[in-house]
N, C-alpha and C. Protein backbone atom coordinates (compact mmCIF):
# COMPACT_ATOMS: atom_id res chain seq x y z
N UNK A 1 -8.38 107.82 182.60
CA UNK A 1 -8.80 108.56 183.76
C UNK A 1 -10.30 108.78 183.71
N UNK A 2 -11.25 108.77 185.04
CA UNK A 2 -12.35 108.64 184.66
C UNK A 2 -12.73 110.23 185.20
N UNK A 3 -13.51 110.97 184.07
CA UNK A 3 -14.17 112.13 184.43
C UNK A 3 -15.40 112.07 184.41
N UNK A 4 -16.20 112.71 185.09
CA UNK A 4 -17.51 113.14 185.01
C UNK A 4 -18.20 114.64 184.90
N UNK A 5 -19.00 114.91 184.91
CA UNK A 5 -19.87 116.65 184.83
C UNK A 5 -21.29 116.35 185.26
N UNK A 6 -22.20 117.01 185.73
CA UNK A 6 -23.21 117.35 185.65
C UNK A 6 -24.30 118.40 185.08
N UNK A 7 -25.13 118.11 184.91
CA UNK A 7 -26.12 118.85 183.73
C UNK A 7 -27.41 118.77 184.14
N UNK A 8 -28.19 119.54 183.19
CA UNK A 8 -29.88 119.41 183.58
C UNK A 8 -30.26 119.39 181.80
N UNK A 9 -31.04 119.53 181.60
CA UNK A 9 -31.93 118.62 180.47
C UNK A 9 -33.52 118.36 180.71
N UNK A 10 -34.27 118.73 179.73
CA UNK A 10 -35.92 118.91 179.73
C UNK A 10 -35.92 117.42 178.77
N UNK A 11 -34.82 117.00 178.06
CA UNK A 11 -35.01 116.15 176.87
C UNK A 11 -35.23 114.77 177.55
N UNK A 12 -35.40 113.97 177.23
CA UNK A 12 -35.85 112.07 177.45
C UNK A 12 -33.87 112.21 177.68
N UNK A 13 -33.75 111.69 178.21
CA UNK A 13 -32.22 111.30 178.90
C UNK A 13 -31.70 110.24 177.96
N UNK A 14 -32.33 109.47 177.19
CA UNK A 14 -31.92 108.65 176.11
C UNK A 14 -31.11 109.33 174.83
N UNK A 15 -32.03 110.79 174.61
CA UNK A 15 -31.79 111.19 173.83
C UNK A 15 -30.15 112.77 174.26
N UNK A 16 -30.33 112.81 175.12
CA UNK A 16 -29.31 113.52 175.96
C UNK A 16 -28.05 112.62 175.83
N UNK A 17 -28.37 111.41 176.45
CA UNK A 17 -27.26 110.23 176.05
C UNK A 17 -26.55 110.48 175.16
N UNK A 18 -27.42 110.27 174.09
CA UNK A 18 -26.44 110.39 172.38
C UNK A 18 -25.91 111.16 171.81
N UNK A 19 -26.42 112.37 172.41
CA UNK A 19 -25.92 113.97 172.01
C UNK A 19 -24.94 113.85 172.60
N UNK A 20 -24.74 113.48 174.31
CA UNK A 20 -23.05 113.67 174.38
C UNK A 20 -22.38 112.73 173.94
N UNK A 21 -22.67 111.61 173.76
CA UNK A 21 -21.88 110.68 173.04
C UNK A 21 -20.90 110.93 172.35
N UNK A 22 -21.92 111.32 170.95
CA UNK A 22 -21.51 111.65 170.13
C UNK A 22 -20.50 113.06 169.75
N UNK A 23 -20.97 113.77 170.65
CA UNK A 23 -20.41 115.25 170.78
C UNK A 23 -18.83 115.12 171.50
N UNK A 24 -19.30 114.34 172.51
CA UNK A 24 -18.48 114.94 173.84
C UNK A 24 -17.62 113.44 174.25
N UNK A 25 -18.02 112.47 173.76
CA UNK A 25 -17.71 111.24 173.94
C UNK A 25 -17.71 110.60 175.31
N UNK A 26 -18.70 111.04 176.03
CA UNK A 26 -18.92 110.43 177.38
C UNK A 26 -19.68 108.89 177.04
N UNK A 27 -19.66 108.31 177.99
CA UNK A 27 -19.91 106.39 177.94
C UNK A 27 -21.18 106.18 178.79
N UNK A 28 -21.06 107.03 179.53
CA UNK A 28 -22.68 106.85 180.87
C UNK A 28 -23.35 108.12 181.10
N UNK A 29 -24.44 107.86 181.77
CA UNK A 29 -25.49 109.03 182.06
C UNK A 29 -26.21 108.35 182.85
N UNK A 30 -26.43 108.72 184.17
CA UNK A 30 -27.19 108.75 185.03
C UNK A 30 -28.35 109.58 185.68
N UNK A 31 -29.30 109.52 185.73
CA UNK A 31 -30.25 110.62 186.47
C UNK A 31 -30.39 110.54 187.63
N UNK A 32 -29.88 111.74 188.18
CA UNK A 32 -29.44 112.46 189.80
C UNK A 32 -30.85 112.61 190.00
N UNK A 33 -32.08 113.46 189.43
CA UNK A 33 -33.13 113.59 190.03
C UNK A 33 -33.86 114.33 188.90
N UNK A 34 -35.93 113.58 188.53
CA UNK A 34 -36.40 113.91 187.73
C UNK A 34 -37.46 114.20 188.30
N UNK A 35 -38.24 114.79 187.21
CA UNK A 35 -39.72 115.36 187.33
C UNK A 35 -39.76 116.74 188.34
N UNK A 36 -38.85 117.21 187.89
CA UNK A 36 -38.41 118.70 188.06
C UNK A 36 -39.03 119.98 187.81
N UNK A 37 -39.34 121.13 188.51
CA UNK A 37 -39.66 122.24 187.65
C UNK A 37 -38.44 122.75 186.73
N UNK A 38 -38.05 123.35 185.89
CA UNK A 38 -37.12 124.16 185.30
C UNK A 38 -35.95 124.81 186.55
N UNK A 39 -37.30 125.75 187.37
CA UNK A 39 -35.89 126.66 188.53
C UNK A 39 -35.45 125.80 189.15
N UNK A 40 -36.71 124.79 190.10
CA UNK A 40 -35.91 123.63 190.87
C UNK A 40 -34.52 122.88 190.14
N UNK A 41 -34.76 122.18 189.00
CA UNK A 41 -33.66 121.77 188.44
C UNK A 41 -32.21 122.53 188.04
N UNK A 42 -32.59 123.36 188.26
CA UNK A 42 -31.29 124.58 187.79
C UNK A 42 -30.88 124.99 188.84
N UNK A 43 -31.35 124.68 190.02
CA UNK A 43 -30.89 125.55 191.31
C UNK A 43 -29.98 124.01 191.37
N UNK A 44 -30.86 122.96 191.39
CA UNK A 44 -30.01 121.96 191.70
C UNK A 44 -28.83 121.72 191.17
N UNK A 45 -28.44 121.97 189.79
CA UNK A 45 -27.76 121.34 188.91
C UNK A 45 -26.58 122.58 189.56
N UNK A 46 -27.14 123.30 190.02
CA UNK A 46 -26.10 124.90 190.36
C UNK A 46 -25.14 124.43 191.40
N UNK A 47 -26.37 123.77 192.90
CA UNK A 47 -25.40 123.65 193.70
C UNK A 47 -24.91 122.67 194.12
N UNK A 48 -24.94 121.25 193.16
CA UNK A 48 -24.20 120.55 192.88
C UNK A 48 -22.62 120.82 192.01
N UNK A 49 -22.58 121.87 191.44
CA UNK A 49 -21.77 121.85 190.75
C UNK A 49 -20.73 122.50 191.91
N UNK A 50 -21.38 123.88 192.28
CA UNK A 50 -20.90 124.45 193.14
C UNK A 50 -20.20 124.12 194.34
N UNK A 51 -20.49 122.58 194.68
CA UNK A 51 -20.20 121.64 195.81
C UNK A 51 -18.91 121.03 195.13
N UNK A 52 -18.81 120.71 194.25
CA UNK A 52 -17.50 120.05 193.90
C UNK A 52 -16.54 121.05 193.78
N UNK A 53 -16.88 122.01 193.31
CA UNK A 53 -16.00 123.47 193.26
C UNK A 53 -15.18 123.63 194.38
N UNK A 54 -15.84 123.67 195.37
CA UNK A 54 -15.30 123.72 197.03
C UNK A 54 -13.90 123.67 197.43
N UNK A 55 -13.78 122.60 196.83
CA UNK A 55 -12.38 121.71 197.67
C UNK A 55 -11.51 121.34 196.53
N UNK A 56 -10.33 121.88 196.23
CA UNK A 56 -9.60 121.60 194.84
C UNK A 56 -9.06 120.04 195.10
N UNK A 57 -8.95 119.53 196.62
CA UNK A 57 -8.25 118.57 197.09
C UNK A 57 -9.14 117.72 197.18
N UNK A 58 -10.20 117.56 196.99
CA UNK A 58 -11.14 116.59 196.98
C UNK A 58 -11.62 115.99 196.10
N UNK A 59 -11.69 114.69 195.82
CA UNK A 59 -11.50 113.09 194.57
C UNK A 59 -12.95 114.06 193.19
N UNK A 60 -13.99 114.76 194.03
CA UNK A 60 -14.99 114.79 193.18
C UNK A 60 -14.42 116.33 192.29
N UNK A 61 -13.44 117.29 193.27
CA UNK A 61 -12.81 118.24 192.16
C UNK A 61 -11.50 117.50 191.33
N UNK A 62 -11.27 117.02 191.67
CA UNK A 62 -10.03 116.31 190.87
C UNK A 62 -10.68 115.52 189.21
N UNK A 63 -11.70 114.41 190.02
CA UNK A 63 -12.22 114.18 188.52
C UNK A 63 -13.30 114.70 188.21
N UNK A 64 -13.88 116.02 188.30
CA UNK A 64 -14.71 116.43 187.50
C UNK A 64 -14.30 117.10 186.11
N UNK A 65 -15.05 117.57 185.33
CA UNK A 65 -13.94 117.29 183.61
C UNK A 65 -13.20 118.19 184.17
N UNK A 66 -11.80 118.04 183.50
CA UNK A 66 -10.48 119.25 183.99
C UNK A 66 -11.13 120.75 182.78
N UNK A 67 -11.43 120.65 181.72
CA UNK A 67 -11.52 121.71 180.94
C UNK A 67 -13.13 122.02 181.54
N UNK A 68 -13.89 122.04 182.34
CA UNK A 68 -14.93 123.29 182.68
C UNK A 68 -14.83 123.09 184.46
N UNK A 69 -14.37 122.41 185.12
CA UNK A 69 -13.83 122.70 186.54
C UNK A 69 -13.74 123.56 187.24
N UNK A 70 -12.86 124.59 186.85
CA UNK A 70 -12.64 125.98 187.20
C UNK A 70 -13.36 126.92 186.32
N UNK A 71 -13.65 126.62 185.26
CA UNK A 71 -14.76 127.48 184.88
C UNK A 71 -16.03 128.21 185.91
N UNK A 72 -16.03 129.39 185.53
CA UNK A 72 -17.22 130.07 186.68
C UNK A 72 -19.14 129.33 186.11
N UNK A 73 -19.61 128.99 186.87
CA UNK A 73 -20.88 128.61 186.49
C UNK A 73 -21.77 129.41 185.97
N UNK A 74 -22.34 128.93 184.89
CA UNK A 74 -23.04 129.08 183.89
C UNK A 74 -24.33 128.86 183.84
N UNK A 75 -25.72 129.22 184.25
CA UNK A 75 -26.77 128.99 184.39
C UNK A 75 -27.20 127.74 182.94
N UNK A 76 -27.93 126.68 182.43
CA UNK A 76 -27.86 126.57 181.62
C UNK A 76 -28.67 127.12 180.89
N UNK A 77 -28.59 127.50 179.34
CA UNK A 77 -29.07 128.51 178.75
C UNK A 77 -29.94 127.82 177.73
N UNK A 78 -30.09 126.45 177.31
CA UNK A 78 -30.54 125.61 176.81
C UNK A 78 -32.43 126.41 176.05
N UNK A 79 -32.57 125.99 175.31
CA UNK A 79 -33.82 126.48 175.11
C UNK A 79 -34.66 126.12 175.41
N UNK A 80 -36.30 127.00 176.60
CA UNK A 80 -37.24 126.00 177.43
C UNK A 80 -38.20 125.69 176.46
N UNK A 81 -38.56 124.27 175.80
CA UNK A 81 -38.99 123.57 174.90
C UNK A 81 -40.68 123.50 175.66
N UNK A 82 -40.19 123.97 176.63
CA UNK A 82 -41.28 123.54 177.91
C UNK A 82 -42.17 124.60 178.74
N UNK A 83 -43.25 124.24 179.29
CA UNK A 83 -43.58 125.46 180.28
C UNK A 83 -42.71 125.22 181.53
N UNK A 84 -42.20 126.29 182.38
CA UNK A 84 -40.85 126.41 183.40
C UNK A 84 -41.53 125.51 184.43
N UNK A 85 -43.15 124.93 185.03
CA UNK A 85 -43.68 125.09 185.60
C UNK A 85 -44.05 123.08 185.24
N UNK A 86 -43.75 122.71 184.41
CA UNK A 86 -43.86 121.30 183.64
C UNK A 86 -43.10 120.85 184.38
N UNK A 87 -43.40 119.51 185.31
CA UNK A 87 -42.56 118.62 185.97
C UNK A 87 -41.52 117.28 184.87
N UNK A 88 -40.81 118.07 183.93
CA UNK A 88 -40.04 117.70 183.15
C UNK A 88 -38.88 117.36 183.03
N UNK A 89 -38.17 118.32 183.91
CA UNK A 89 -36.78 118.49 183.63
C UNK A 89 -35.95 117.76 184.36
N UNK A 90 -34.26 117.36 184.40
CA UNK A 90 -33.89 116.27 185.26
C UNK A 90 -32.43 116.98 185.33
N UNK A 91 -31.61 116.26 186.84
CA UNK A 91 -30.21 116.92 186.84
C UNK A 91 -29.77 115.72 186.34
N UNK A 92 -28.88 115.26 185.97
CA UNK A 92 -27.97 113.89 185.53
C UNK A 92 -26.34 114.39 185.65
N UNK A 93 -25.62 113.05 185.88
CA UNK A 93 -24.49 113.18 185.74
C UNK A 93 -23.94 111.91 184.67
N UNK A 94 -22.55 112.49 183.85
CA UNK A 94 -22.29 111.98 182.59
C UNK A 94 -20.95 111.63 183.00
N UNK A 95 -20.23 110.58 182.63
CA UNK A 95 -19.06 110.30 182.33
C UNK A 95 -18.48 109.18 181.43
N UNK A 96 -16.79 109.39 181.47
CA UNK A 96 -16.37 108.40 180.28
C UNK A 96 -15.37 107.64 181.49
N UNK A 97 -14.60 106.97 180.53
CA UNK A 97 -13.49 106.27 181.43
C UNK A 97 -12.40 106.78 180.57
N UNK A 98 -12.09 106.92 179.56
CA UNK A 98 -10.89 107.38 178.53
C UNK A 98 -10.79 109.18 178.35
N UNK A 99 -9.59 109.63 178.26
CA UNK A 99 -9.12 110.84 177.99
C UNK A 99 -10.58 111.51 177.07
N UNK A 100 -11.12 112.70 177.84
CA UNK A 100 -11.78 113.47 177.55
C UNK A 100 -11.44 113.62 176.13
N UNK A 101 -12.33 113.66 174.76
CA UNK A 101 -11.83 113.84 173.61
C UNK A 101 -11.91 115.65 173.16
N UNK A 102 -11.11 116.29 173.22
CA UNK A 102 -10.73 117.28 173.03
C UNK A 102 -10.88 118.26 171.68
């Protein structure tokens, strides 16, 4: 089954890659949109998420990951490595094709 999530990230997206890889066992990563401020990117990453939330009947709530889905949103809390104000940061979306590894 194929799931996906979305995220934001100040890091090189290469290196974001491997962290979930390895962590989370996702297969792809795409960048939704870069060269971001910090708030811009976080507002984004917000109401994107918030958009799939919407509609329980709709293909993008169905496969977004089942274990943080219904979860209430979470600002990300990540540490700013960065000044908030640094056109750095990026939203991306991640997915696998195989059972979320648990």
């Amino acid at each position: 089954m194929h799931q996906f999530m979305i995220g934001f990230t100040a890091q090189p997206l290469k290196m974001r890659r491997s962290q979930y890889g390895a962590v989370h066992g996702y297969q792809y990563l795409v960048l939704l949109a870069d060269r971001m401020n910090r708030a811009d990117a976080l507002s984004l990453e917000e109401n994107l998420q918030l958009a799939v939330k919407q509609d329980r009947r709709h293909t993008l709530y169905r496969k977004y990951c089942d274990v943080r889905r219904d979860e209430r949103y979470y600002r990300s809390a990540g540490p700013a490595v960065t000044n908030e104000l640094d056109l750095v940061h990026a939203v991306y979306m991640a997915w696998w094709e195989e059972e979320y590894p648990r």
